[in-house]
N, C-alpha and C. Protein backbone atom coordinates (compact mmCIF):
# COMPACT_ATOMS: atom_id res chain seq x y z
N UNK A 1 76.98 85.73 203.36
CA UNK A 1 77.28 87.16 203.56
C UNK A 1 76.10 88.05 203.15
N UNK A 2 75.56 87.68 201.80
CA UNK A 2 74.30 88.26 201.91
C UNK A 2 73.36 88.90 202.62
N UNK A 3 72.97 87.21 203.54
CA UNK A 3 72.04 87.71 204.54
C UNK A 3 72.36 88.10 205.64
N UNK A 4 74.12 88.21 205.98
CA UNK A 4 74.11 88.98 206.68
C UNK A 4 73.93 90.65 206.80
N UNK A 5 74.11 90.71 205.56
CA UNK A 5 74.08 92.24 205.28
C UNK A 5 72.57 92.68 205.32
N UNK A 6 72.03 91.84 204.23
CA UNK A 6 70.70 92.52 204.40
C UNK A 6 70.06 92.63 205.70
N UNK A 7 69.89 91.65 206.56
CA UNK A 7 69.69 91.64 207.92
C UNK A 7 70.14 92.65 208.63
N UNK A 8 71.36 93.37 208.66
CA UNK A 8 71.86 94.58 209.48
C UNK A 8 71.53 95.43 208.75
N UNK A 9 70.98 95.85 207.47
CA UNK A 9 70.53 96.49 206.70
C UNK A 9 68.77 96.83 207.38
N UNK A 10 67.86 95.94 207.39
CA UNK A 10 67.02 95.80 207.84
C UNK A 10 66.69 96.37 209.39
N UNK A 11 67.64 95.66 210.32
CA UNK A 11 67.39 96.23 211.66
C UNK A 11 67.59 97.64 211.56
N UNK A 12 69.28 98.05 210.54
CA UNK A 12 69.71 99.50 210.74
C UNK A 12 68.19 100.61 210.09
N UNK A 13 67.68 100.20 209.38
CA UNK A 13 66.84 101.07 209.17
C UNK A 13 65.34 100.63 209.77
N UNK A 14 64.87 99.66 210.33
CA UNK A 14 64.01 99.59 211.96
C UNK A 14 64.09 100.73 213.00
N UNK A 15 65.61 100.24 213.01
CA UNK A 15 65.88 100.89 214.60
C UNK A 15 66.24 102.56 214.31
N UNK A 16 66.77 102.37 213.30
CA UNK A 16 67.43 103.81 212.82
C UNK A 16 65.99 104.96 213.12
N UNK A 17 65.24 104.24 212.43
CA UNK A 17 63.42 104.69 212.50
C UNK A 17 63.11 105.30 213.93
N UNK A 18 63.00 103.98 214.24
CA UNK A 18 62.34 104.17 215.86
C UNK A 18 63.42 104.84 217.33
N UNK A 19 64.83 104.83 216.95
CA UNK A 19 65.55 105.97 217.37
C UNK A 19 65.43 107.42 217.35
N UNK A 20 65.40 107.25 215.90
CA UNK A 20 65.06 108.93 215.16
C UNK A 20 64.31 109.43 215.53
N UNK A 21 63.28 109.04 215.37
CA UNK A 21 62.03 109.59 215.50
C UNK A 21 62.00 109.99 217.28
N UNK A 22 62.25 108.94 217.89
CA UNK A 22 62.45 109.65 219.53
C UNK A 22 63.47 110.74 219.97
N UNK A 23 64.16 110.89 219.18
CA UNK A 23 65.28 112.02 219.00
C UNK A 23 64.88 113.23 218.62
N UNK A 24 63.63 113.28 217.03
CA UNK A 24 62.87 114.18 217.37
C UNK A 24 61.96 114.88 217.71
N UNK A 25 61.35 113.97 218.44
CA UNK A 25 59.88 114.52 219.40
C UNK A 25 60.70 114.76 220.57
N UNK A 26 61.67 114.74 220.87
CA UNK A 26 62.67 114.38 222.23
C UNK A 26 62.97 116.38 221.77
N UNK A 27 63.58 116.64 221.10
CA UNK A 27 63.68 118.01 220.44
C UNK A 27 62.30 118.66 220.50
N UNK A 28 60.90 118.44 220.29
CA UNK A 28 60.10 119.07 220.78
C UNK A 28 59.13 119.19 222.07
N UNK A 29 59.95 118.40 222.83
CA UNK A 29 59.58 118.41 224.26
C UNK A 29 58.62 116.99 224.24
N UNK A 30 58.72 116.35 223.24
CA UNK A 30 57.92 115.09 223.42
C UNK A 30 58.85 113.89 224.17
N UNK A 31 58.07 113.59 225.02
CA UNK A 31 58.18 112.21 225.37
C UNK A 31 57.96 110.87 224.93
N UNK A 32 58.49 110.59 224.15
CA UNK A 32 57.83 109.38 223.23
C UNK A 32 57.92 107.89 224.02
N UNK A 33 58.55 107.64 224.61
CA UNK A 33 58.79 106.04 225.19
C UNK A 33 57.54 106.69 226.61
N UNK A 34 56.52 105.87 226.47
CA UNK A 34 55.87 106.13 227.45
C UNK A 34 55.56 104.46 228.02
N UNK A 35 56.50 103.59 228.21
CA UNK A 35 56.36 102.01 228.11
C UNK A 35 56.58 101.95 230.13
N UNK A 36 55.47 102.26 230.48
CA UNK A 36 55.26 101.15 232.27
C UNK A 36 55.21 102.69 233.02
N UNK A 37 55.44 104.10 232.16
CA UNK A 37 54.85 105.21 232.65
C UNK A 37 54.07 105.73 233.38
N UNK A 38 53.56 105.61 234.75
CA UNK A 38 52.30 106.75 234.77
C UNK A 38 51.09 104.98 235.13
N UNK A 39 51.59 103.50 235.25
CA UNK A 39 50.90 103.04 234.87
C UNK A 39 51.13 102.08 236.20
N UNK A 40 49.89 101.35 236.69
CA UNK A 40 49.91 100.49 237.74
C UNK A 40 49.18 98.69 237.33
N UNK A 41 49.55 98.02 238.73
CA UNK A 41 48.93 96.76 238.01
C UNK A 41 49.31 95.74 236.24
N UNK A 42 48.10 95.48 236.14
CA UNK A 42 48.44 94.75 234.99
C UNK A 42 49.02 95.29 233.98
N UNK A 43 48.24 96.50 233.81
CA UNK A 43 49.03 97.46 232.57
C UNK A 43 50.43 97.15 232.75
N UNK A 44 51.16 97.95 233.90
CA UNK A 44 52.55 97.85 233.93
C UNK A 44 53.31 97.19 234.07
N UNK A 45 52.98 95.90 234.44
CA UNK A 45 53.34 94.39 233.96
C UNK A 45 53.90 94.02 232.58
N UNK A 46 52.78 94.50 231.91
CA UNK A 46 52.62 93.81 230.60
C UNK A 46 53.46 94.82 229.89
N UNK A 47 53.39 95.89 229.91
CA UNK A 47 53.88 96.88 229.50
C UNK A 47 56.00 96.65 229.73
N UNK A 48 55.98 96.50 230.73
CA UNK A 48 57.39 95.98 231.52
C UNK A 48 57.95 94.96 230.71
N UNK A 49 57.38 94.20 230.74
CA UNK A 49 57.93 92.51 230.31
C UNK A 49 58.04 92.90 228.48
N UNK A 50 56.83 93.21 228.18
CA UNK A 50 57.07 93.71 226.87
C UNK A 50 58.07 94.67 226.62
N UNK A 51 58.73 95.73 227.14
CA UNK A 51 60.20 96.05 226.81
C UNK A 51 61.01 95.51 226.94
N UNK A 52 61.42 94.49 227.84
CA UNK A 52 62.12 93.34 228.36
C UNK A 52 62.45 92.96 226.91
N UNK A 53 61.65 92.43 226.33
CA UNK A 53 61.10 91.18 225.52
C UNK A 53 61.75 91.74 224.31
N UNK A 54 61.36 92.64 223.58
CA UNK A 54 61.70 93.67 222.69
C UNK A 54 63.46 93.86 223.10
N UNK A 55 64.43 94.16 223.59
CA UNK A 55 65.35 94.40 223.83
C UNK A 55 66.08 93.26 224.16
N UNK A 56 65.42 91.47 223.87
CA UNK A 56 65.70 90.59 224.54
C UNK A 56 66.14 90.38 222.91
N UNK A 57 65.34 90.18 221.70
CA UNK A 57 65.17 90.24 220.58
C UNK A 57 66.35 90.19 219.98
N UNK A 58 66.72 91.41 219.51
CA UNK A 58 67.85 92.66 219.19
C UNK A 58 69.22 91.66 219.69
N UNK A 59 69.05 91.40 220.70
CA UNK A 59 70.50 90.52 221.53
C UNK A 59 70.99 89.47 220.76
N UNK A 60 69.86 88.72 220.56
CA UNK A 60 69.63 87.49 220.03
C UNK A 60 69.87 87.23 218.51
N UNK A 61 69.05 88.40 217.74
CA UNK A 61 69.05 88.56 216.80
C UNK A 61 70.94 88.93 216.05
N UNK A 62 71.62 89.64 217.12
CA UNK A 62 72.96 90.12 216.79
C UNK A 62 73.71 88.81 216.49
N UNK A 63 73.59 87.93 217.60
CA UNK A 63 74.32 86.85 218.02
C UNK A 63 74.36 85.95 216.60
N UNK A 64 72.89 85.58 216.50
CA UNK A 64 72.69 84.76 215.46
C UNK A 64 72.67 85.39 214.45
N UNK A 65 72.64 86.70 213.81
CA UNK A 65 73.97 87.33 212.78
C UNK A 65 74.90 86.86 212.30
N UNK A 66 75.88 87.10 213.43
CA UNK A 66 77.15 87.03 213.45
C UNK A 66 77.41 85.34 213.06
N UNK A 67 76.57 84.71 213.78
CA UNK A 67 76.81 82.98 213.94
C UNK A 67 77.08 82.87 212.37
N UNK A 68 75.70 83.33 211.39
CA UNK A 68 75.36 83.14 210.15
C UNK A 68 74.94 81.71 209.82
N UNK A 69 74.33 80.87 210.93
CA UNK A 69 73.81 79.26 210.78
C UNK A 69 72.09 79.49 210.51
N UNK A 70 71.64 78.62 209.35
CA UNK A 70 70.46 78.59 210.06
C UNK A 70 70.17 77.36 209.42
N UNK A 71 68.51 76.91 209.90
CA UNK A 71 68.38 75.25 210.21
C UNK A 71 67.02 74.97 208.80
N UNK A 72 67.24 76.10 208.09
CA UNK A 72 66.29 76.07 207.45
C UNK A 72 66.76 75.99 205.65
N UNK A 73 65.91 75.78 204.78
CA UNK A 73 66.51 76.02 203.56
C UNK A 73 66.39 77.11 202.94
N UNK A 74 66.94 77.00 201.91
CA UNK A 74 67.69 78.51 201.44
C UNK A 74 66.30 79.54 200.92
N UNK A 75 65.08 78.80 200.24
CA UNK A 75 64.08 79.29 200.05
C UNK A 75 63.76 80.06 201.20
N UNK A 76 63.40 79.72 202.17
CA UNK A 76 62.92 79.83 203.57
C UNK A 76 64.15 81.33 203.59
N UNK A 77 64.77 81.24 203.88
CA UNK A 77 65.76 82.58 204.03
C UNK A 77 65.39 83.61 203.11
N UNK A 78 65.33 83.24 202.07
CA UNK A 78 64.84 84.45 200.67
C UNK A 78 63.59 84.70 201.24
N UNK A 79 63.00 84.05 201.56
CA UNK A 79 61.49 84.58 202.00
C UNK A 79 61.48 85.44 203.22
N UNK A 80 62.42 85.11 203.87
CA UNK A 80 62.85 85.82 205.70
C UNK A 80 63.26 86.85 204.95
N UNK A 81 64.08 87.28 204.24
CA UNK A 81 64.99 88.85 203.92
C UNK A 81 63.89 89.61 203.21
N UNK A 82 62.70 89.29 202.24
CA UNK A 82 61.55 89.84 201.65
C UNK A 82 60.73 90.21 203.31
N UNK A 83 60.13 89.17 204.03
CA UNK A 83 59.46 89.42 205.35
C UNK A 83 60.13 90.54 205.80
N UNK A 84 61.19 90.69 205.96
CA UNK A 84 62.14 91.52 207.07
C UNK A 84 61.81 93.30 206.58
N UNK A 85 61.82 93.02 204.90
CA UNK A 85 62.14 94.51 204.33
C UNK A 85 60.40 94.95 204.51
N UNK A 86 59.93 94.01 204.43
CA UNK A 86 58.73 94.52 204.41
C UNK A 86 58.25 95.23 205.79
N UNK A 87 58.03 94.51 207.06
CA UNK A 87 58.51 94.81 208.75
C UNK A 87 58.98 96.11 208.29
N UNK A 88 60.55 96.59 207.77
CA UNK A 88 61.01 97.93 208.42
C UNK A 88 59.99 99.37 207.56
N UNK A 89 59.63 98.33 206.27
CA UNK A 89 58.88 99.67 205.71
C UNK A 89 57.24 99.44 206.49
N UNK A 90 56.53 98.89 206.42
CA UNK A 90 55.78 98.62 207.51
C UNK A 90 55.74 99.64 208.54
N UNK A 91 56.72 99.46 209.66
CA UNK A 91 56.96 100.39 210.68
C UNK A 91 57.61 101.81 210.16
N UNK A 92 57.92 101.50 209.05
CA UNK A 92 58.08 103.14 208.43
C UNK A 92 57.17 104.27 208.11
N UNK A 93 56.18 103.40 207.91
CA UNK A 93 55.35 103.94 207.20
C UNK A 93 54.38 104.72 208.32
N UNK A 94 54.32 103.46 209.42
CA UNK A 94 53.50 103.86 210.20
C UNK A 94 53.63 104.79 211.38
N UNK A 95 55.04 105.07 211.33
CA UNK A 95 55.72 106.14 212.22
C UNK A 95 55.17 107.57 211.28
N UNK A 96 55.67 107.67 210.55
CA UNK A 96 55.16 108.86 209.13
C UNK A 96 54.00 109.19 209.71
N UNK A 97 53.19 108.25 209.08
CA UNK A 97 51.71 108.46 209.07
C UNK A 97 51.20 109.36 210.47
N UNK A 98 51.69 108.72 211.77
CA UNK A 98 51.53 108.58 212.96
C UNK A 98 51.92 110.52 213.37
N UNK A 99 52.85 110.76 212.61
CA UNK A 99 53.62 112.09 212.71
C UNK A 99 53.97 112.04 214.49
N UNK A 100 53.57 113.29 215.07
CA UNK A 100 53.84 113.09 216.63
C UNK A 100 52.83 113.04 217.47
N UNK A 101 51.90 112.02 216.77
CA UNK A 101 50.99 111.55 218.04
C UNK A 101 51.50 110.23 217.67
N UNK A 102 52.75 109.74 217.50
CA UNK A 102 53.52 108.40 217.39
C UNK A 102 53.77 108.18 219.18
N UNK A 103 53.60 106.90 219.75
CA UNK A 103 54.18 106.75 221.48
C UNK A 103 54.71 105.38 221.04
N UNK A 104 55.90 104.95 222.08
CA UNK A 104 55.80 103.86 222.06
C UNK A 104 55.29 103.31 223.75
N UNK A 105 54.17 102.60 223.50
CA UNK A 105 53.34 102.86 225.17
C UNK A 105 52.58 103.73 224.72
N UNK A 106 51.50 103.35 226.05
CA UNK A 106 50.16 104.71 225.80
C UNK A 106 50.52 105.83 226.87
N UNK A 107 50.32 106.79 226.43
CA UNK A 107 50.11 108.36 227.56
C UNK A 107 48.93 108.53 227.70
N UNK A 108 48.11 108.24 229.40
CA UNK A 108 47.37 109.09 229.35
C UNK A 108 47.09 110.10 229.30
N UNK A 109 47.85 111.42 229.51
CA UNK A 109 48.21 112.94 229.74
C UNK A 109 48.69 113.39 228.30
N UNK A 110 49.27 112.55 227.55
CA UNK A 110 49.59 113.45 226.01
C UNK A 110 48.34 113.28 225.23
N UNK A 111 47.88 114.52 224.77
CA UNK A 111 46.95 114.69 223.24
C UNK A 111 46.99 114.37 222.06
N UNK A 112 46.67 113.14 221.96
CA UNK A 112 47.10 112.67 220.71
C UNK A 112 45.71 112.37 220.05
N UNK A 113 45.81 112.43 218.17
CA UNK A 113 44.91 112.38 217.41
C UNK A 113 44.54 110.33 217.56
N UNK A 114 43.38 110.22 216.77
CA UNK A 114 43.51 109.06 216.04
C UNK A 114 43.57 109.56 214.92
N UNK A 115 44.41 108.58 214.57
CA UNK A 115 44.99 108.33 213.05
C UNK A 115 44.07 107.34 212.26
N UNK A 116 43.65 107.22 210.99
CA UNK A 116 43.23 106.09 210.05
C UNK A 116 43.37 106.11 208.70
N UNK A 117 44.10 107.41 208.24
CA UNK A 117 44.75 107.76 207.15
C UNK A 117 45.97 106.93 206.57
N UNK A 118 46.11 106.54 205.47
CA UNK A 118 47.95 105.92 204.80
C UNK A 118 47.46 104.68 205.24
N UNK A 119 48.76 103.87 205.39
CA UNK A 119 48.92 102.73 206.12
C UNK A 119 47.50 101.95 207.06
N UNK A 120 47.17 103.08 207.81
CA UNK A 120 46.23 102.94 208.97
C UNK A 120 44.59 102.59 208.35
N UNK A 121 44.57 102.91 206.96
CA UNK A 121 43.42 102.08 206.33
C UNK A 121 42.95 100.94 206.34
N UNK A 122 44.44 100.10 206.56
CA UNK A 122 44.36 98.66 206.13
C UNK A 122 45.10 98.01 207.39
N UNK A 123 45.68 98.35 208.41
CA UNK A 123 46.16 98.09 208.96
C UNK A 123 45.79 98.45 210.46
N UNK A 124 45.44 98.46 211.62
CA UNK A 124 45.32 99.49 213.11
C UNK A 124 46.32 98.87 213.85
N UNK A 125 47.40 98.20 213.65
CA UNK A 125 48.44 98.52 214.25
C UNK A 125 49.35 97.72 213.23
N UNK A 126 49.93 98.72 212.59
CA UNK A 126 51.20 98.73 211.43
C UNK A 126 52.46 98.53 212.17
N UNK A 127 52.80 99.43 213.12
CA UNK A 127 54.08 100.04 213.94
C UNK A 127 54.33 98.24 214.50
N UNK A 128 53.52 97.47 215.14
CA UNK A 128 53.28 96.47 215.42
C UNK A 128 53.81 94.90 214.34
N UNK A 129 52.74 95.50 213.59
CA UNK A 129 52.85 94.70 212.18
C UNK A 129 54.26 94.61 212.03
N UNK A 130 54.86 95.56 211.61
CA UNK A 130 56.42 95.85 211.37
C UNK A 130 57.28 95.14 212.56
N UNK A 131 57.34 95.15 213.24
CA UNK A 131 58.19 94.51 214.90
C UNK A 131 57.80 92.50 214.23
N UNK A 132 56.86 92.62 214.48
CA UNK A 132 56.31 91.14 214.30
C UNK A 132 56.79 90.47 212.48
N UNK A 133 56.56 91.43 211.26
CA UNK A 133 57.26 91.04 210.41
C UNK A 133 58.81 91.20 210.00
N UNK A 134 59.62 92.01 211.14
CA UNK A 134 61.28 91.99 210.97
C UNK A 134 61.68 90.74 211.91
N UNK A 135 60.67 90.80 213.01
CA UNK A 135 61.21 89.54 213.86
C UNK A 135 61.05 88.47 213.38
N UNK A 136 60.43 88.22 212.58
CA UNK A 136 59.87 87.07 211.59
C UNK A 136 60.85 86.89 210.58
N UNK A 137 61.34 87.66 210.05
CA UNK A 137 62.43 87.94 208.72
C UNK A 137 64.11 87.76 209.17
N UNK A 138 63.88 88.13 210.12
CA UNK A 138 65.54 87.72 210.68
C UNK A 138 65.44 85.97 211.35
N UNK A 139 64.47 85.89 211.60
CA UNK A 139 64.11 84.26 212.39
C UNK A 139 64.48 83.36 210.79
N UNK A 140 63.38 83.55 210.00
CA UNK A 140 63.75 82.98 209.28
C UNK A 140 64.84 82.77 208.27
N UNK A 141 65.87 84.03 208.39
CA UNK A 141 66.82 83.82 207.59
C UNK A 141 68.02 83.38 208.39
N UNK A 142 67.81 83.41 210.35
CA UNK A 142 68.73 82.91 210.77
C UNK A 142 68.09 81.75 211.83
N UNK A 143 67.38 80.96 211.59
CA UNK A 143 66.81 80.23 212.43
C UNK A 143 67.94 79.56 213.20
N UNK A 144 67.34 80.00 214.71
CA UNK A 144 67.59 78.85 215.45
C UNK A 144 66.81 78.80 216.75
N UNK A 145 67.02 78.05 217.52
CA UNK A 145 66.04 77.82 218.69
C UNK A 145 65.58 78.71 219.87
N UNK A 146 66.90 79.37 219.84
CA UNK A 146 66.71 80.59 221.27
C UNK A 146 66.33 82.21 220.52
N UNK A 147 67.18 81.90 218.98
CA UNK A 147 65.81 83.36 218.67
C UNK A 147 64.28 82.62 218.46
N UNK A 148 64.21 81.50 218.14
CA UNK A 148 62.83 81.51 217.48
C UNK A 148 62.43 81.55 219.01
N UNK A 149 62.49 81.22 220.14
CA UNK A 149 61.87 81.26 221.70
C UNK A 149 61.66 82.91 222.22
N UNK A 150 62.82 83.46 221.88
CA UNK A 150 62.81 85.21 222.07
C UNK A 150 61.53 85.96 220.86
N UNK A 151 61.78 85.63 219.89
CA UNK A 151 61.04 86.30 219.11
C UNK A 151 59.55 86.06 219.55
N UNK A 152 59.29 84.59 219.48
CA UNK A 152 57.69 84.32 219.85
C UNK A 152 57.40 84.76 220.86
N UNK A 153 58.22 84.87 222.07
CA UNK A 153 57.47 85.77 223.03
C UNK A 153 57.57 86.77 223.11
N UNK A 154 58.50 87.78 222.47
CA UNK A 154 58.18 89.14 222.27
C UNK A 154 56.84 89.58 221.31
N UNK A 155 56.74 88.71 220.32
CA UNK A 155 55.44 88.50 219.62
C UNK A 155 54.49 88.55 220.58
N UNK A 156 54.18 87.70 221.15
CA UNK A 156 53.40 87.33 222.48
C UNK A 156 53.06 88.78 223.14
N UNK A 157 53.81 89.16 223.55
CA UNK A 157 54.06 90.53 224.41
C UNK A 157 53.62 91.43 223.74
N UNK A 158 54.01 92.03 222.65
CA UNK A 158 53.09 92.79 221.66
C UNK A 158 51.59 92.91 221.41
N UNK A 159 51.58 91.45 221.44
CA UNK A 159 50.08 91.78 221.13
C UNK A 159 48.92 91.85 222.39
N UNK A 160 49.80 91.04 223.76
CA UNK A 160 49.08 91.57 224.87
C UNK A 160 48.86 92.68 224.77
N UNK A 161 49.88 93.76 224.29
CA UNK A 161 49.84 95.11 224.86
C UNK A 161 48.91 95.72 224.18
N UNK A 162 48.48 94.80 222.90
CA UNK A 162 47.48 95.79 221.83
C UNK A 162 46.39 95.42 222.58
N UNK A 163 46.14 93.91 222.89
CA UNK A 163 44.53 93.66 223.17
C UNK A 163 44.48 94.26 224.75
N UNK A 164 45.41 94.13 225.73
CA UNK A 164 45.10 94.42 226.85
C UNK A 164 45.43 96.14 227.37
N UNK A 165 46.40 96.51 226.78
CA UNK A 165 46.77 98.13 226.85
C UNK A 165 45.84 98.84 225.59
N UNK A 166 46.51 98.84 224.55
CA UNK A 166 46.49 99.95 223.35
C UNK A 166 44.94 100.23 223.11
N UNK A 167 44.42 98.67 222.84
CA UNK A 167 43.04 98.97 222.67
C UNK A 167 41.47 99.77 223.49
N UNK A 168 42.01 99.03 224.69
CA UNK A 168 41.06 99.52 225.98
C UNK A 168 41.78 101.22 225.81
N UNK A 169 42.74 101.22 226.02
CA UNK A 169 43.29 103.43 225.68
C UNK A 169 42.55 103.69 224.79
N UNK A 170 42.50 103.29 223.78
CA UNK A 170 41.77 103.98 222.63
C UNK A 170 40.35 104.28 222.47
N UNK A 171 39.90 102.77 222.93
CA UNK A 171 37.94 102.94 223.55
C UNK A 171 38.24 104.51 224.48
N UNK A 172 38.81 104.26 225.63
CA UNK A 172 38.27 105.16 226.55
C UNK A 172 38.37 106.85 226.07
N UNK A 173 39.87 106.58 225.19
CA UNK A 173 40.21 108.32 224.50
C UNK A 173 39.29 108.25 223.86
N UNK A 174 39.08 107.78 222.52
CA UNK A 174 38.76 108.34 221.12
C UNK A 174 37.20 107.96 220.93
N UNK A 175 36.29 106.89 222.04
CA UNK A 175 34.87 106.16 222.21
C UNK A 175 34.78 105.59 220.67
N UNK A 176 33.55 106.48 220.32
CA UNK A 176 32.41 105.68 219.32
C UNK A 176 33.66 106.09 217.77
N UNK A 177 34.61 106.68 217.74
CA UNK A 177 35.18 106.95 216.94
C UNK A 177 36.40 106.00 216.59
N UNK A 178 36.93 105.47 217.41
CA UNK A 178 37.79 104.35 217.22
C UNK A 178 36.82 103.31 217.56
N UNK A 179 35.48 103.05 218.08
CA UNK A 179 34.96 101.65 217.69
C UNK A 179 34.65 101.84 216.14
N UNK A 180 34.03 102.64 215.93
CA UNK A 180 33.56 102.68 214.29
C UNK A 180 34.73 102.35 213.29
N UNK A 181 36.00 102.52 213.54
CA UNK A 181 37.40 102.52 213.08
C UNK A 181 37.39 101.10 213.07
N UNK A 182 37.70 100.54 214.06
CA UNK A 182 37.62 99.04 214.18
C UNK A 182 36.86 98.07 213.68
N UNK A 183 35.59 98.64 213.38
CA UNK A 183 34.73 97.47 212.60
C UNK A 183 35.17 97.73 211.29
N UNK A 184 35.74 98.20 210.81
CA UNK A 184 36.21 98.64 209.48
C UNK A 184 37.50 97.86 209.00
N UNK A 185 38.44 98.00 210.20
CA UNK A 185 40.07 97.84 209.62
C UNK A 185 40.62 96.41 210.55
N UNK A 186 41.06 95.48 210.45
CA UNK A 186 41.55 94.37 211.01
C UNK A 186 42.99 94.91 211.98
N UNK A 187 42.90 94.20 213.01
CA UNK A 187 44.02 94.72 214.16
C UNK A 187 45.12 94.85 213.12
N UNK A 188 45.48 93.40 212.23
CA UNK A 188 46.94 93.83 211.80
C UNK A 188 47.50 93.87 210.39
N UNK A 189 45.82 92.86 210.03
CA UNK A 189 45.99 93.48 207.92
C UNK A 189 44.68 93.50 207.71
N UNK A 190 44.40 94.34 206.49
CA UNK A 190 42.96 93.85 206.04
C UNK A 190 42.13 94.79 206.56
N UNK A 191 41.15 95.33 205.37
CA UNK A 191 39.46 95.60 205.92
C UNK A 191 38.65 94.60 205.90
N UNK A 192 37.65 94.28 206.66
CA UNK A 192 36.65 93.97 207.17
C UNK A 192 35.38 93.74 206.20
N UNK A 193 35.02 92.57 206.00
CA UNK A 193 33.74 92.35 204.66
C UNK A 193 33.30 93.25 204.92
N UNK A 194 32.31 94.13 204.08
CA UNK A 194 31.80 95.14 203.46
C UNK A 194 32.40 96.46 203.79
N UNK A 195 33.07 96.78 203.88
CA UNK A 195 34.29 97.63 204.06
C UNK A 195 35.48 97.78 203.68
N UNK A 196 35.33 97.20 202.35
CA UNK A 196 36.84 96.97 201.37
C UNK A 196 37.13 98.83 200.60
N UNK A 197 36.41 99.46 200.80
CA UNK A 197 36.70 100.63 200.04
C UNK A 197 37.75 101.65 200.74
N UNK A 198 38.69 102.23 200.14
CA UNK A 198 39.78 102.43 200.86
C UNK A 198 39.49 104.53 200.23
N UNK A 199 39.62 105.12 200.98
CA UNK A 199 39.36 106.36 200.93
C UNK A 199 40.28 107.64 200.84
């Protein structure tokens, strides 16, 4: 019962997050889900399948909830419910930080800052980080075969979208200012040898 709770505990404040927050940029005329938008070819492929994937998750994740089986030992679970809390503050943090140049998907047409402040020191894609460490945290506290298959490829999908979407957006918006960013901060933890000083 535990982990069931903490687990709906976990997603409820994920999703609660990433609801909210579209609720209120949605109140200031923002468009926040900008996912296969405005976008042709590969982008919108990848972009596509990756919401798919993400919403494939969540399904899975309910199911095997409710089941409350998993194939793993009990250590392994304590370690999944620590992973998990970490994921929603993770993506908490990085929504905050993000304020409303937060998307989920890139806009080419919205004005948005780069960010490298908070979170974004140590991290260039936190919001990410977080998805990949709750999906990780519920896997492991409810392992079984068809989430661990859903999760890894929504994993999968994610990070296409960083190396093949998010990143190439960001060269072309932000140039020599998000490359300089990048030699600094690791896609998903960590600065970069000689660049440990945090500002």
């Amino acid at each position: 019962m535990a982990f069931q709770l903490t687990a709906v505990l976990i997603l409820l404040a994920f999703y609660g997050c990433y609801f909210g927050k579209m609720i209120l940029q949605k109140k200031k005329g923002i468009q926040t889900d900008q996912i296969g938008k405005g976008k042709t070819g590969f982008v919108k492929r990848i972009e596509v399948v990756m919401k798919i994937a993400t919403f494939l998750v969540p399904a899975a994740e309910a199911v095997s909830i409710v089941w409350n089986v998993s194939y793993l030992p009990l250590w392994a679970r304590i370690a999944g419910m620590l992973t998990g809390v970490c994921g929603a503050a993770a993506f908490w943090c990085a929504v905050f930080t993000m304020r409303d140049s937060w998307r989920a998907g890139v806009s080419e047409t919205d004005e948005t800052e780069l960010v490298t402040r908070g979170i974004y020191q140590v991290s260039r894609n936190p919001a990410f980080l977080g998805f990949d460490l709750v999906y990780i945290g519920i896997l492991l506290m409810f392992f079984n075969w068809v989430l661990f298959a859903v999760s890894v490829f929504a994993m999968l999908m994610l990070h296409l979208q960083i190396v093949n979407v998010e990143e190439d957006f960001l060269v072309r918006t932000f140039g020599q200012a998000y490359l300089d960013y990048r030699k600094k901060v690791c896609r998903y933890f960590g600065r970069k040898p000689g660049h440990t000083s945090i500002k």
